[in-house]
C-alpha atoms as a PDB file:
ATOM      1  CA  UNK A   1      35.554  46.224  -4.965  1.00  0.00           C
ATOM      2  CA  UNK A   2      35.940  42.966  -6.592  1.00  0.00           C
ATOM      3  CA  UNK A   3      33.614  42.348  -9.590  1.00  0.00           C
ATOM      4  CA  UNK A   4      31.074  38.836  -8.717  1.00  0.00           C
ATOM      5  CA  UNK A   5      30.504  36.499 -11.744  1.00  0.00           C
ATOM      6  CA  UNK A   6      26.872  35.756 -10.606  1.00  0.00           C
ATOM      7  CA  UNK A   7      26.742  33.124 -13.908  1.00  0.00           C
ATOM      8  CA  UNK A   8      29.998  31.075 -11.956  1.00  0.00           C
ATOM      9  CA  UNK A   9      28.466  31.627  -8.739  1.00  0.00           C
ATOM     10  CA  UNK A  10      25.217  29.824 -10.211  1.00  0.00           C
ATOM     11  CA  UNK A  11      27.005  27.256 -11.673  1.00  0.00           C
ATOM     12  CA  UNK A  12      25.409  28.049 -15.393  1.00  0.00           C
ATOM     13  CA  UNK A  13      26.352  29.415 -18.403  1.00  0.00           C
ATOM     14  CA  UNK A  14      25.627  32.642 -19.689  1.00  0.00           C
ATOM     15  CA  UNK A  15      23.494  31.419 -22.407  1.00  0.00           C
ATOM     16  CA  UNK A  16      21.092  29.448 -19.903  1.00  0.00           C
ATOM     17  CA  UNK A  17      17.455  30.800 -19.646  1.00  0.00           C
ATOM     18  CA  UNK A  18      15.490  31.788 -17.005  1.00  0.00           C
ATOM     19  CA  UNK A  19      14.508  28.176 -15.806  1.00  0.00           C
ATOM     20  CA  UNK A  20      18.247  26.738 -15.545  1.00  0.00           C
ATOM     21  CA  UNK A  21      19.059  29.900 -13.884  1.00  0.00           C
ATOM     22  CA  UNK A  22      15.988  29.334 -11.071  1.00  0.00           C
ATOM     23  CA  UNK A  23      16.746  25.592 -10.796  1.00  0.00           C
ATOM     24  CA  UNK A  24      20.235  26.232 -10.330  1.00  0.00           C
ATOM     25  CA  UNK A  25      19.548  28.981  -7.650  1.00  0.00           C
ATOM     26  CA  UNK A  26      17.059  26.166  -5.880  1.00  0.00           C
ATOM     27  CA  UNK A  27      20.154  23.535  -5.542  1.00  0.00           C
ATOM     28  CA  UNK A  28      22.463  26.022  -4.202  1.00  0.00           C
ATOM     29  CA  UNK A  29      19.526  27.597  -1.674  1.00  0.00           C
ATOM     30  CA  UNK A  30      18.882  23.876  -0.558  1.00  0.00           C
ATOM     31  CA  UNK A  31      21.656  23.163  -0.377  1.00  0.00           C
ATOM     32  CA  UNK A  32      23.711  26.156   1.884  1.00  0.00           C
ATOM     33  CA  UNK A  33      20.620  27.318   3.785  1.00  0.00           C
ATOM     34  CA  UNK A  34      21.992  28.868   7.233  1.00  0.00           C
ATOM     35  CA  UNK A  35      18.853  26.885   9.187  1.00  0.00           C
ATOM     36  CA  UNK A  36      19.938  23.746   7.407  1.00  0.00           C
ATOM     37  CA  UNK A  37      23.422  23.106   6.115  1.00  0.00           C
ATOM     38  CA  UNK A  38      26.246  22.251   7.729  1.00  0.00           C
ATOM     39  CA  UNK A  39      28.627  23.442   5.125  1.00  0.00           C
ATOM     40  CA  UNK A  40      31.864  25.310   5.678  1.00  0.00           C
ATOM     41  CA  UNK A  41      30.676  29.055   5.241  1.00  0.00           C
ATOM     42  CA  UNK A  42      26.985  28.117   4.018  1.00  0.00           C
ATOM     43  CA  UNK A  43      25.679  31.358   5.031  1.00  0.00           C
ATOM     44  CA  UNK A  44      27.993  32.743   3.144  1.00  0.00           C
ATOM     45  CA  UNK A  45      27.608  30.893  -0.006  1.00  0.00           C
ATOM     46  CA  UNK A  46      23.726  31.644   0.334  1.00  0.00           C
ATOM     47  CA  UNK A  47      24.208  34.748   0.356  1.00  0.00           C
ATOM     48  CA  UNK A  48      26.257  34.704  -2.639  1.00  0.00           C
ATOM     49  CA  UNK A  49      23.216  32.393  -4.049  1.00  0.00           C
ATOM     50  CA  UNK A  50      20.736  34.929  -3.700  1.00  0.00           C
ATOM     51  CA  UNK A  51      22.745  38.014  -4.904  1.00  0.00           C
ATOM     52  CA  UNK A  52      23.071  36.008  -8.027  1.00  0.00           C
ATOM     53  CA  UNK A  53      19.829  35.817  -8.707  1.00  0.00           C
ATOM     54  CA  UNK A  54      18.479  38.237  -7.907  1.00  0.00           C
ATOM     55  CA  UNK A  55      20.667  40.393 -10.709  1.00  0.00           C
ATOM     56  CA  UNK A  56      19.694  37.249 -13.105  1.00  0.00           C
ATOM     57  CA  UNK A  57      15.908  36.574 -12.563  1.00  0.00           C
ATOM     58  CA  UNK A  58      14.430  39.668 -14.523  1.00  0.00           C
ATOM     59  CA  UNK A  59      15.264  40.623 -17.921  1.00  0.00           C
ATOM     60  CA  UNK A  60      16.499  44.523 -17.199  1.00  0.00           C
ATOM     61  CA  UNK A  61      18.977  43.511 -14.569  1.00  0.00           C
ATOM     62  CA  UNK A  62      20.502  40.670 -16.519  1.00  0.00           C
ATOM     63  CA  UNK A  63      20.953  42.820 -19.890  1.00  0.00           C
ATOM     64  CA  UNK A  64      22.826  45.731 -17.034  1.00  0.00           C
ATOM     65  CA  UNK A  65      24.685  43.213 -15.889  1.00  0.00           C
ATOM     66  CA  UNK A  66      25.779  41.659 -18.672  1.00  0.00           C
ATOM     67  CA  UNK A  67      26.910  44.676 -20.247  1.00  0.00           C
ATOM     68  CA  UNK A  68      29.000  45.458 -17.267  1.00  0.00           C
ATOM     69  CA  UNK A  69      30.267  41.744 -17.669  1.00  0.00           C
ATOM     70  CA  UNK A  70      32.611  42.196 -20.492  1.00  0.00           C
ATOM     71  CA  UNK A  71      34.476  44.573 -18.080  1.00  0.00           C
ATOM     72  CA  UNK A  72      35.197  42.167 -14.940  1.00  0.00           C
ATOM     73  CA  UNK A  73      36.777  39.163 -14.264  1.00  0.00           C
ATOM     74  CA  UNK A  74      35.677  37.210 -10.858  1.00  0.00           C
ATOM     75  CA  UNK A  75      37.345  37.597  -7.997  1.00  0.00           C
ATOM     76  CA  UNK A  76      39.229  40.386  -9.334  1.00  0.00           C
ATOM     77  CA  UNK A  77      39.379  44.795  -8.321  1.00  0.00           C
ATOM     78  CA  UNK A  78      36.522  45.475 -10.599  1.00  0.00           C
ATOM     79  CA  UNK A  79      36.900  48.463 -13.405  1.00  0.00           C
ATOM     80  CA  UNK A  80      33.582  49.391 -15.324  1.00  0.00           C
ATOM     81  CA  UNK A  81      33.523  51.398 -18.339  1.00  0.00           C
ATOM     82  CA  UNK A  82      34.577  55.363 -17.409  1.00  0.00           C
ATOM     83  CA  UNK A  83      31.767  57.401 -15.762  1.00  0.00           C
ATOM     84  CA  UNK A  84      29.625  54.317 -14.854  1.00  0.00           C
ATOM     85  CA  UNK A  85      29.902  55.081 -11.035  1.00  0.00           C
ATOM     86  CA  UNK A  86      29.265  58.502 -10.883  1.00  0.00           C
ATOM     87  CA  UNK A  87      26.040  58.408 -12.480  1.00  0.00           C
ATOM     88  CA  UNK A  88      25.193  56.366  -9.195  1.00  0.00           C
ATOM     89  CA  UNK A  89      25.377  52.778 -10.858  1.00  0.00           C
ATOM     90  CA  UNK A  90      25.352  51.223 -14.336  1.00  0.00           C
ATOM     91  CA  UNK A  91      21.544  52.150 -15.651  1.00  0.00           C
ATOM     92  CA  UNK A  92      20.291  52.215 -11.475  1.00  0.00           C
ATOM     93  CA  UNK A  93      16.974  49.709 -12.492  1.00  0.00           C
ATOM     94  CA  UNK A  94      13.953  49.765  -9.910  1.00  0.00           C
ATOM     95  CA  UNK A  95      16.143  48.374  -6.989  1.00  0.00           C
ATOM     96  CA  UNK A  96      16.439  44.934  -5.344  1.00  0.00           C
ATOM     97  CA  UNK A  97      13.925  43.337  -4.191  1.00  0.00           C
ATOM     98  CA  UNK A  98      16.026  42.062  -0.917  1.00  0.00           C
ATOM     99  CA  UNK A  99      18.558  43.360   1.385  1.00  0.00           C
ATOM    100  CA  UNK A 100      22.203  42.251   2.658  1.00  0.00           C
ATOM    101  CA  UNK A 101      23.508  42.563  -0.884  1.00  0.00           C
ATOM    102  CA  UNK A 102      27.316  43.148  -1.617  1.00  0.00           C
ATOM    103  CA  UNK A 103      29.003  46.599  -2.876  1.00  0.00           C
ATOM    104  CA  UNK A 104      28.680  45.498  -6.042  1.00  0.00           C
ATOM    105  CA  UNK A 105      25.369  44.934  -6.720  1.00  0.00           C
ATOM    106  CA  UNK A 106      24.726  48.088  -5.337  1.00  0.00           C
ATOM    107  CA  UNK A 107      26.919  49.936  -7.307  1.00  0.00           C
ATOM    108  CA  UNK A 108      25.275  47.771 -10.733  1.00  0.00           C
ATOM    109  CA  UNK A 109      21.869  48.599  -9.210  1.00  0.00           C
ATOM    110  CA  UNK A 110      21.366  51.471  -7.513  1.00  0.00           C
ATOM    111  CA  UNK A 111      20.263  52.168  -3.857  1.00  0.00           C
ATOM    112  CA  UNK A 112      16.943  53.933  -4.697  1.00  0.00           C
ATOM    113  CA  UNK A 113      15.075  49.816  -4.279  1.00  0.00           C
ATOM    114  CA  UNK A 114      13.434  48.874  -1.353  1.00  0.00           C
ATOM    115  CA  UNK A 115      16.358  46.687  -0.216  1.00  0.00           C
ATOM    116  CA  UNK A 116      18.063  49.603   0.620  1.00  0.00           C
ATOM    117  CA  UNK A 117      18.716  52.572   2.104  1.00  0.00           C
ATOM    118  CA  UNK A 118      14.975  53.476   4.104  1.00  0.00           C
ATOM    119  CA  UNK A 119      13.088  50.802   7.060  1.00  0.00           C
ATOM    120  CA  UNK A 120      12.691  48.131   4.538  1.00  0.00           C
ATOM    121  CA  UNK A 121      16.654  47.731   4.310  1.00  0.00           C
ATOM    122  CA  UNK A 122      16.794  47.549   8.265  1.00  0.00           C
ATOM    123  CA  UNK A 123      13.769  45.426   8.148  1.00  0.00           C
ATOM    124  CA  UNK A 124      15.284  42.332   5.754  1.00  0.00           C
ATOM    125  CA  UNK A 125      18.798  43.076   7.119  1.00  0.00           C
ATOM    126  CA  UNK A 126      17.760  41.428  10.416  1.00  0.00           C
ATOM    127  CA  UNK A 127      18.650  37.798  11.511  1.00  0.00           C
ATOM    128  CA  UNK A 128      15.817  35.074  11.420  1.00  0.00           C
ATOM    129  CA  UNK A 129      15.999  33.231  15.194  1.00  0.00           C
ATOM    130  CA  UNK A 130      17.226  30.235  15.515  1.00  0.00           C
ATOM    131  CA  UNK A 131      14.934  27.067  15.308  1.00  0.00           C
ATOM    132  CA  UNK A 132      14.217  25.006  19.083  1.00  0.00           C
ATOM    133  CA  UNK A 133      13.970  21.267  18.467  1.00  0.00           C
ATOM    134  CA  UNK A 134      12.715  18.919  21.104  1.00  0.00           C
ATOM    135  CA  UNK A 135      11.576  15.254  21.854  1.00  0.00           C
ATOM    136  CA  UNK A 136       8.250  15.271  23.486  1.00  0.00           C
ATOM    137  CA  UNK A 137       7.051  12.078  24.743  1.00  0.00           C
ATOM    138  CA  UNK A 138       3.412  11.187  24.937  1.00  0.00           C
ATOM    139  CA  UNK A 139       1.118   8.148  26.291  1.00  0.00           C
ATOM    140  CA  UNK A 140      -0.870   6.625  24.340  1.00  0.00           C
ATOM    141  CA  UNK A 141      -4.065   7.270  25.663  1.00  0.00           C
ATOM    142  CA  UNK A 142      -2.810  10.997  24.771  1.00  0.00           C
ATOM    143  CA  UNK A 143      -3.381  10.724  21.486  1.00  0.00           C
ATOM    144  CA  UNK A 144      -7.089  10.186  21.794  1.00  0.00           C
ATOM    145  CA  UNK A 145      -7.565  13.116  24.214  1.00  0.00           C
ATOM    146  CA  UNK A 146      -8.662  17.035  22.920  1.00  0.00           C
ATOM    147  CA  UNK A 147      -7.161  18.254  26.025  1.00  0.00           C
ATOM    148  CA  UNK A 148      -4.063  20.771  25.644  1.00  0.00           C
ATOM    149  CA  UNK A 149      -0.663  19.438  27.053  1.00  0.00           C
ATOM    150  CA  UNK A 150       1.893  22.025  28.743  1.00  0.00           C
ATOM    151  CA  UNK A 151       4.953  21.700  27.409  1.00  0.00           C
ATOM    152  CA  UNK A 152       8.627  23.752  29.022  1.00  0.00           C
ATOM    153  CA  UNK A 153      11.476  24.174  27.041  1.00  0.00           C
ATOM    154  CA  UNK A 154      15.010  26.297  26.846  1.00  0.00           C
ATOM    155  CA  UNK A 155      15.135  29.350  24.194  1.00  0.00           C
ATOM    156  CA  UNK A 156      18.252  30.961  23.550  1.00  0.00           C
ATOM    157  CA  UNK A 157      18.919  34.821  23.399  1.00  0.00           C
ATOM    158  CA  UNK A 158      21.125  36.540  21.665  1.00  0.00           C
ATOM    159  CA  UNK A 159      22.001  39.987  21.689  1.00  0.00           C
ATOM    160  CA  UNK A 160      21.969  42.910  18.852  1.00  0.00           C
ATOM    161  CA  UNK A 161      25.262  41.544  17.403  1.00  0.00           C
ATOM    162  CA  UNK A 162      23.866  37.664  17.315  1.00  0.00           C
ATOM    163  CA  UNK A 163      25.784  36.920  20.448  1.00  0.00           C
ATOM    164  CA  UNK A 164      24.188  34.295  22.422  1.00  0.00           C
ATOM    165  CA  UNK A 165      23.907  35.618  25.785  1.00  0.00           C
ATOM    166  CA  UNK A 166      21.198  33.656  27.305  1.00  0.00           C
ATOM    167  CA  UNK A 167      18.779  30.869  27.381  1.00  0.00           C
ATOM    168  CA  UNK A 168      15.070  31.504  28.708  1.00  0.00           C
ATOM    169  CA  UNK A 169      11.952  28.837  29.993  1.00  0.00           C
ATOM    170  CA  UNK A 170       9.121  28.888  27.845  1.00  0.00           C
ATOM    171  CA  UNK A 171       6.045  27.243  28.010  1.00  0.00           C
ATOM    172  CA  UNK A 172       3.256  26.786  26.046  1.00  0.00           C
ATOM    173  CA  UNK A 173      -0.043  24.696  26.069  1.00  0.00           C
ATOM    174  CA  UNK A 174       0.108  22.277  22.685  1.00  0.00           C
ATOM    175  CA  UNK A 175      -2.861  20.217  21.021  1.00  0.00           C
ATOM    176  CA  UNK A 176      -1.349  16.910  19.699  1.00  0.00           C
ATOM    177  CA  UNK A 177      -3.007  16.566  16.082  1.00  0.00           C
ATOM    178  CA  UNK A 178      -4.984  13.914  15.441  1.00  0.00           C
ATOM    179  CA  UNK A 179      -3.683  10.851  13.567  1.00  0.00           C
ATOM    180  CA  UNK A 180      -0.056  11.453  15.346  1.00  0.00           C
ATOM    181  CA  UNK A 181       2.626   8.820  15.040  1.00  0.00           C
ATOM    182  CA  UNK A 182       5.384   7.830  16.866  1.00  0.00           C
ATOM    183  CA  UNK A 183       8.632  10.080  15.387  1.00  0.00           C
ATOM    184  CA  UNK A 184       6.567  12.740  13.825  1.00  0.00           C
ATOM    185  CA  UNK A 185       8.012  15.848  13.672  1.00  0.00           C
ATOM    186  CA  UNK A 186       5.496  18.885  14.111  1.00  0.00           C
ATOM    187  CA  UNK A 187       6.451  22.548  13.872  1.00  0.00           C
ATOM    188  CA  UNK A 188       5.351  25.500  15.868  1.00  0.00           C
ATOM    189  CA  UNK A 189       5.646  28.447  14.012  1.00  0.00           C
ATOM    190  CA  UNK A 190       7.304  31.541  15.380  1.00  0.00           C
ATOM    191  CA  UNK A 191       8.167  29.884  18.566  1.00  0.00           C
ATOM    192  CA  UNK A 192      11.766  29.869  18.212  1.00  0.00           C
ATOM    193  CA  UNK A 193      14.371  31.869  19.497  1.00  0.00           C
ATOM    194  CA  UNK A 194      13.345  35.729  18.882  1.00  0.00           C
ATOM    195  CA  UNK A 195      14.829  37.395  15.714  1.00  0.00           C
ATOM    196  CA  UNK A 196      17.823  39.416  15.821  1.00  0.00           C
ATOM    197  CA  UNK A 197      18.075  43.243  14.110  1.00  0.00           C
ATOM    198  CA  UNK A 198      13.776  42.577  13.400  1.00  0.00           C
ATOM    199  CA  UNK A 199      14.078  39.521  11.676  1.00  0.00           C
ATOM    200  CA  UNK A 200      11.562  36.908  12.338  1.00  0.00           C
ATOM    201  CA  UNK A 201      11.276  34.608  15.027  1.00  0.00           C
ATOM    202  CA  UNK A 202      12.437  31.163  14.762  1.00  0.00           C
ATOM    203  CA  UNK A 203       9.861  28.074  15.035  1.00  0.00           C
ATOM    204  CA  UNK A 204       9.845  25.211  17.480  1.00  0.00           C
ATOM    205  CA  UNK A 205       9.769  21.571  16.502  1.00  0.00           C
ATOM    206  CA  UNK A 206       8.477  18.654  18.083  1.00  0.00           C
ATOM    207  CA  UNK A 207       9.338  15.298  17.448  1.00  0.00           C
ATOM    208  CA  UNK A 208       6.835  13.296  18.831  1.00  0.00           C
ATOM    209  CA  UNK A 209       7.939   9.838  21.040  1.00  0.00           C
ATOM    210  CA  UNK A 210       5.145   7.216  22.278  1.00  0.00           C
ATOM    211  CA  UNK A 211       5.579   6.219  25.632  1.00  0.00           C
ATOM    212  CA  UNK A 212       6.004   2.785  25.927  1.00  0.00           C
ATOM    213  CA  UNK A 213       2.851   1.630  27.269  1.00  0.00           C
ATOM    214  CA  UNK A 214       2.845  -1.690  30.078  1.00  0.00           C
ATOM    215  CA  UNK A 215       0.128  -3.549  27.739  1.00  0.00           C
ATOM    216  CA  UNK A 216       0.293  -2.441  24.033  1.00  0.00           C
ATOM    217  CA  UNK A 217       2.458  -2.840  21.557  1.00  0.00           C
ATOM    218  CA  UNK A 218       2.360  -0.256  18.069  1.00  0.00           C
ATOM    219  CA  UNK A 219       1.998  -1.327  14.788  1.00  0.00           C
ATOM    220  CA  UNK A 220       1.069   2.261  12.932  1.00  0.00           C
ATOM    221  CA  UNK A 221      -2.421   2.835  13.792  1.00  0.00           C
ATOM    222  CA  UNK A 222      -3.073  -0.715  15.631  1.00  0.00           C
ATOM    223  CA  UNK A 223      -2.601  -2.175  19.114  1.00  0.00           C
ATOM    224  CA  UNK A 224      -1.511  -5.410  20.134  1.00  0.00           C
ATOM    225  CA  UNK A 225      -2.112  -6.816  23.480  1.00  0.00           C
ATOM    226  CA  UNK A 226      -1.060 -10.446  24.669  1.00  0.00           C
ATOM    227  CA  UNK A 227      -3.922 -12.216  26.784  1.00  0.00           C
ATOM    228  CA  UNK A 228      -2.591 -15.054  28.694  1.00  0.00           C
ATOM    229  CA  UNK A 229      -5.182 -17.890  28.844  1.00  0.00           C
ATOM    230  CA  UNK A 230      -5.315 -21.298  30.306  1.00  0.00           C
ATOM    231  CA  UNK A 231      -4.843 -24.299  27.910  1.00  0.00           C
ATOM    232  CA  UNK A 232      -8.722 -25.540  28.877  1.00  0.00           C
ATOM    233  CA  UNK A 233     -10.102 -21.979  27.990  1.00  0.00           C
ATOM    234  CA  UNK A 234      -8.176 -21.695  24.868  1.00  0.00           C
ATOM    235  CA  UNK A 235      -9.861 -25.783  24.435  1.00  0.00           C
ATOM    236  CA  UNK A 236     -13.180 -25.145  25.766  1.00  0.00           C
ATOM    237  CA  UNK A 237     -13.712 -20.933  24.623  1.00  0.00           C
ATOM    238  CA  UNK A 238     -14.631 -18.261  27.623  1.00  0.00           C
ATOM    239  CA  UNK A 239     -15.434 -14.844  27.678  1.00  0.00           C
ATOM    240  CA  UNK A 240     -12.965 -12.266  28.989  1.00  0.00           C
ATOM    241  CA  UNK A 241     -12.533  -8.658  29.717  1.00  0.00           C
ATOM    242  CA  UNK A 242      -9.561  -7.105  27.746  1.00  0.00           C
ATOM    243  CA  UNK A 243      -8.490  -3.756  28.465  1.00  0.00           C
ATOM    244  CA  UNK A 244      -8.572  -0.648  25.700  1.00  0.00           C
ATOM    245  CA  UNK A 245      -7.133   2.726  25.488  1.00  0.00           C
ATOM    246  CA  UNK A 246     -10.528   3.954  26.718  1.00  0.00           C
ATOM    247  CA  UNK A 247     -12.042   1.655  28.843  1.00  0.00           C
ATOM    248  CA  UNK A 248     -12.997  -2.519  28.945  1.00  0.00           C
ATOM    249  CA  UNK A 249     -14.669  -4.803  26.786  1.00  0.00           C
ATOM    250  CA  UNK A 250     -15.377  -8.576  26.761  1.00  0.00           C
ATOM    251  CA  UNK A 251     -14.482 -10.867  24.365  1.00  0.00           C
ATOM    252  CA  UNK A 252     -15.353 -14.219  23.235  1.00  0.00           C
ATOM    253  CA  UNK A 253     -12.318 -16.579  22.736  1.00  0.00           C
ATOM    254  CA  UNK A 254     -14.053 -19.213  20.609  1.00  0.00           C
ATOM    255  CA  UNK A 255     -13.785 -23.008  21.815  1.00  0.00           C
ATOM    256  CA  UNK A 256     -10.473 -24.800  19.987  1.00  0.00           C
ATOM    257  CA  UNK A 257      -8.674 -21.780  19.817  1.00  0.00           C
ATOM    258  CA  UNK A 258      -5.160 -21.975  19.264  1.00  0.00           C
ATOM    259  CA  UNK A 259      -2.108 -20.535  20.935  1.00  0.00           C
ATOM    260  CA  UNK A 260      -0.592 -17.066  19.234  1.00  0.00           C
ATOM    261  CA  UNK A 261      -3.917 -16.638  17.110  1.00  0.00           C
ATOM    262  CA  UNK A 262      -5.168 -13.340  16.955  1.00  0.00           C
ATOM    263  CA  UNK A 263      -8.749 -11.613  17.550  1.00  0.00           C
ATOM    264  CA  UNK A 264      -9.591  -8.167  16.097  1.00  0.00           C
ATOM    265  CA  UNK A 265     -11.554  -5.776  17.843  1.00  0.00           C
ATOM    266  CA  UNK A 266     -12.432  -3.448  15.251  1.00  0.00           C
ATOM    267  CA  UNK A 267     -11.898   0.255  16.387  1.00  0.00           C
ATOM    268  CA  UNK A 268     -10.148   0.606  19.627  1.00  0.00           C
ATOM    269  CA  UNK A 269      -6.261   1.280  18.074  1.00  0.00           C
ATOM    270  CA  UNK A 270      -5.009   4.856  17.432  1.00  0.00           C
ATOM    271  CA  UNK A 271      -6.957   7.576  15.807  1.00  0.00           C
ATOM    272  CA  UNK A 272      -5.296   8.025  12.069  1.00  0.00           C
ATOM    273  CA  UNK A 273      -5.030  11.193  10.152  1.00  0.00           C
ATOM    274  CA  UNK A 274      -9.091  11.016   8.538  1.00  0.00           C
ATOM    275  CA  UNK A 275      -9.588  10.529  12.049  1.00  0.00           C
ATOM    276  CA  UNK A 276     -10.898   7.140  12.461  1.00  0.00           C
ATOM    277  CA  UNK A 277      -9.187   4.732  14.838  1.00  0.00           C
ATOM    278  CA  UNK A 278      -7.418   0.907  14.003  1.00  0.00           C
ATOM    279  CA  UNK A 279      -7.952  -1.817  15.466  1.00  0.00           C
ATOM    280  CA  UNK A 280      -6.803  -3.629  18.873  1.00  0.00           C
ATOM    281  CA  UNK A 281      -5.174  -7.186  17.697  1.00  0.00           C
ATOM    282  CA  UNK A 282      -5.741  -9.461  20.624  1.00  0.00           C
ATOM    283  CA  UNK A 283      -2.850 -12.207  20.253  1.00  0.00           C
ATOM    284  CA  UNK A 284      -3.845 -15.600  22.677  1.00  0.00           C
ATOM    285  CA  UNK A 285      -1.260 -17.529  24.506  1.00  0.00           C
ATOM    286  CA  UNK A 286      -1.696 -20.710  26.569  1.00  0.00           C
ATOM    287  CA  UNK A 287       0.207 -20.181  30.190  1.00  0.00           C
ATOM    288  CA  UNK A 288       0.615 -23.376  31.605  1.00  0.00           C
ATOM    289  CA  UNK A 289      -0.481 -24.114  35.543  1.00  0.00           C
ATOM    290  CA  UNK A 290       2.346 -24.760  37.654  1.00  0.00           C
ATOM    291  CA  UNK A 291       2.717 -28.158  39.006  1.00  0.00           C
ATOM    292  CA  UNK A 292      -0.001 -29.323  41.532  1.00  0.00           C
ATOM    293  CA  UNK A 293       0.943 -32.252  43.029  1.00  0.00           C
ATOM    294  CA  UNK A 294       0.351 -35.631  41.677  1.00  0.00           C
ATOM    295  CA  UNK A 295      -3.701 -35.501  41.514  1.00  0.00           C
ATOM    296  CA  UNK A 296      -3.465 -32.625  38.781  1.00  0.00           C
ATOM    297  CA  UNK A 297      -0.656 -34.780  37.194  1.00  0.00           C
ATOM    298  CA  UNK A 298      -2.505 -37.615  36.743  1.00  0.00           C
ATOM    299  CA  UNK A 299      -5.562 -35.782  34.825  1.00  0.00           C
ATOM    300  CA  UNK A 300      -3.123 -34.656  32.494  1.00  0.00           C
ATOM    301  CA  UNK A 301      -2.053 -38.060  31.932  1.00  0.00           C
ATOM    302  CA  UNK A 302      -5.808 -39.378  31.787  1.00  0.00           C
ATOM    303  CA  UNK A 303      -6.812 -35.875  29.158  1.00  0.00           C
ATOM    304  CA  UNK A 304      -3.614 -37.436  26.905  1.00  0.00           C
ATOM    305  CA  UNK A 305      -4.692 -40.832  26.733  1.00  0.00           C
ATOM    306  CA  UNK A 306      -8.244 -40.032  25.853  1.00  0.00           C
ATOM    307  CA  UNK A 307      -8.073 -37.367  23.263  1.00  0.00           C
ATOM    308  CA  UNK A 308      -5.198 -39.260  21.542  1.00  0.00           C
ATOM    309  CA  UNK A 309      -3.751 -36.277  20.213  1.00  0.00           C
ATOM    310  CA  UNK A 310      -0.287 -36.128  17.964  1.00  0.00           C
ATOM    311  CA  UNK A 311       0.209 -32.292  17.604  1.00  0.00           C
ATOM    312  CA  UNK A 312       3.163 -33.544  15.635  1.00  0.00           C
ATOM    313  CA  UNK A 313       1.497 -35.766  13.293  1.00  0.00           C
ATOM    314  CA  UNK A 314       2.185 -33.350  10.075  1.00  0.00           C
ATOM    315  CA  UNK A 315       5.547 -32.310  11.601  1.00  0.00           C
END
């Protein structure tokens, strides 16, 4: 049994108090997480992680341990002082509070804790299921409904030594929240792969992609829509119907409105997260007739030599 310098594993000295030791324990969990890292034996390392601290965070099994300290030297066959195993540990303390710890920290700690021996051991020994990502595309006009959508997906199973054996359909009816943006990423709890041994279930995240939509563009919670227009109705104003998300409505183009200018209609964009939808920018652009023949032509030439117009006069 080879004796584990939880202060090296840690990364800390063995003078560092309890909040070095914790924030030190928080880099390494972030960091080597199974669900997470892609780090050459992660799990592993996390593992290590968590043993560490768990024989560091309380004041009894630090002073045990460091009193069977003096006697080891990491990575090497460990020797404690004589008698120390068969008295069933070094001082046995009230157990772990976790399973899947090494020989070693059960001989330092006893197996009379929680995280071992009886149905709590079997319990935490299990594997957690592994998380289901997916891209699930949405219309627009989605996001405004209350209406569930049914969504499939593939679910892998594994077997009682974490073999994957399998992959099963799933479906499930989802509610997309309110205020949902394009690339959002949602997560379904428990709606993973199923846990190995009794460990949990894994979750299911969606990352949510708009649609593109024929007529509206995105920008965060507003629309824009292009309305082509003739150059006299952008001269003289009109009145037109512009579609929504939801329906019509009309709007007034004022007279001597210019080309690429854009209207606001207050409250037909996306909903937000207070719930309260943007607005629909309306952007105006002049589409020029095609040629008629040379009785249109000449109006054109008649409109230019009465309004006397330079639209290059500041240019």
């Amino acid at each position: 049994m080879d004796f584990k310098d939880y202060y090296k594993i840690l990364g800390v000295e063995p003078t560092a108090d309890d909040k070095a030791i914790k924030a030190a324990y928080r880099k390494l969990a972030r960091k080597y997480h199974p669900d997470v890292s892609k780090e050459k034996d992660a799990e592993a390392k996390f593992k290590d992680a968590s043993e560490a601290y768990e024989a560091l965070k309380s004041a009894d099994k630090r002073a045990e341990y460091d009193d069977l300290r003096k006697y080891g030297q990491h990575g090497q066959p460990f020797q404690g002082p004589p008698g120390w195993q068969s008295r069933g540990g070094f001082g046995g303390g009230d157990g772990a509070d976790g399973g899947d710890f090494s020989d070693f920290f059960s001989s330092i700690f006893g197996n009379r804790g929680p995280g071992f021996g009886g149905p709590e051991q079997r319990r935490s020994s299990g594997r957690r299921g592994q998380d289901v990502e997916m891209e699930l595309p949405i219309f627009l006009e989605e996001t405004l409904s209350t209406e569930s959508k049914k969504i499939s997906f593939q679910v892998p199973q594994y077997n009682a030594a974490g073999q994957h054996v399998s992959n099963t359909s799933k479906s499930l009816n989802v509610k997309i929240p309110a205020g949902v943006s394009d690339g959002e990423r949602i997560r379904l709890k428990g709606q993973g792969a199923p846990g190995v041994g009794g460990g949990a279930n894994g979750d299911l995240y969606l990352t949510i992609r708009f649609a593109p939509h024929p007529k509206f563009d995105v920008e965060g919670e507003n629309l824009i829509i292009t309305l082509p227009l003739a150059p006299w109705e952008l001269a003289l104003g009109t009145e037109v119907a512009v579609p929504t998300l939801t329906g019509k409505i009309n709007l007034k183009v004022p007279a001597g409105s210019q080309n690429g200018q854009r209207m606001r209609a207050k409250g037909h964009g996306l909903l937000n997260k207070a719930g309260h939808r943007g607005n629909l920018f309306v952007q105006l652009k002049a589409v020029m007739p095609k040629e008629d023949g040379d009785e249109v032509k000449a109006l054109w030439q008649a409109l230019a030599k009465k309004a006397a117009f330079d639209p290059r006069e500041h240019f």
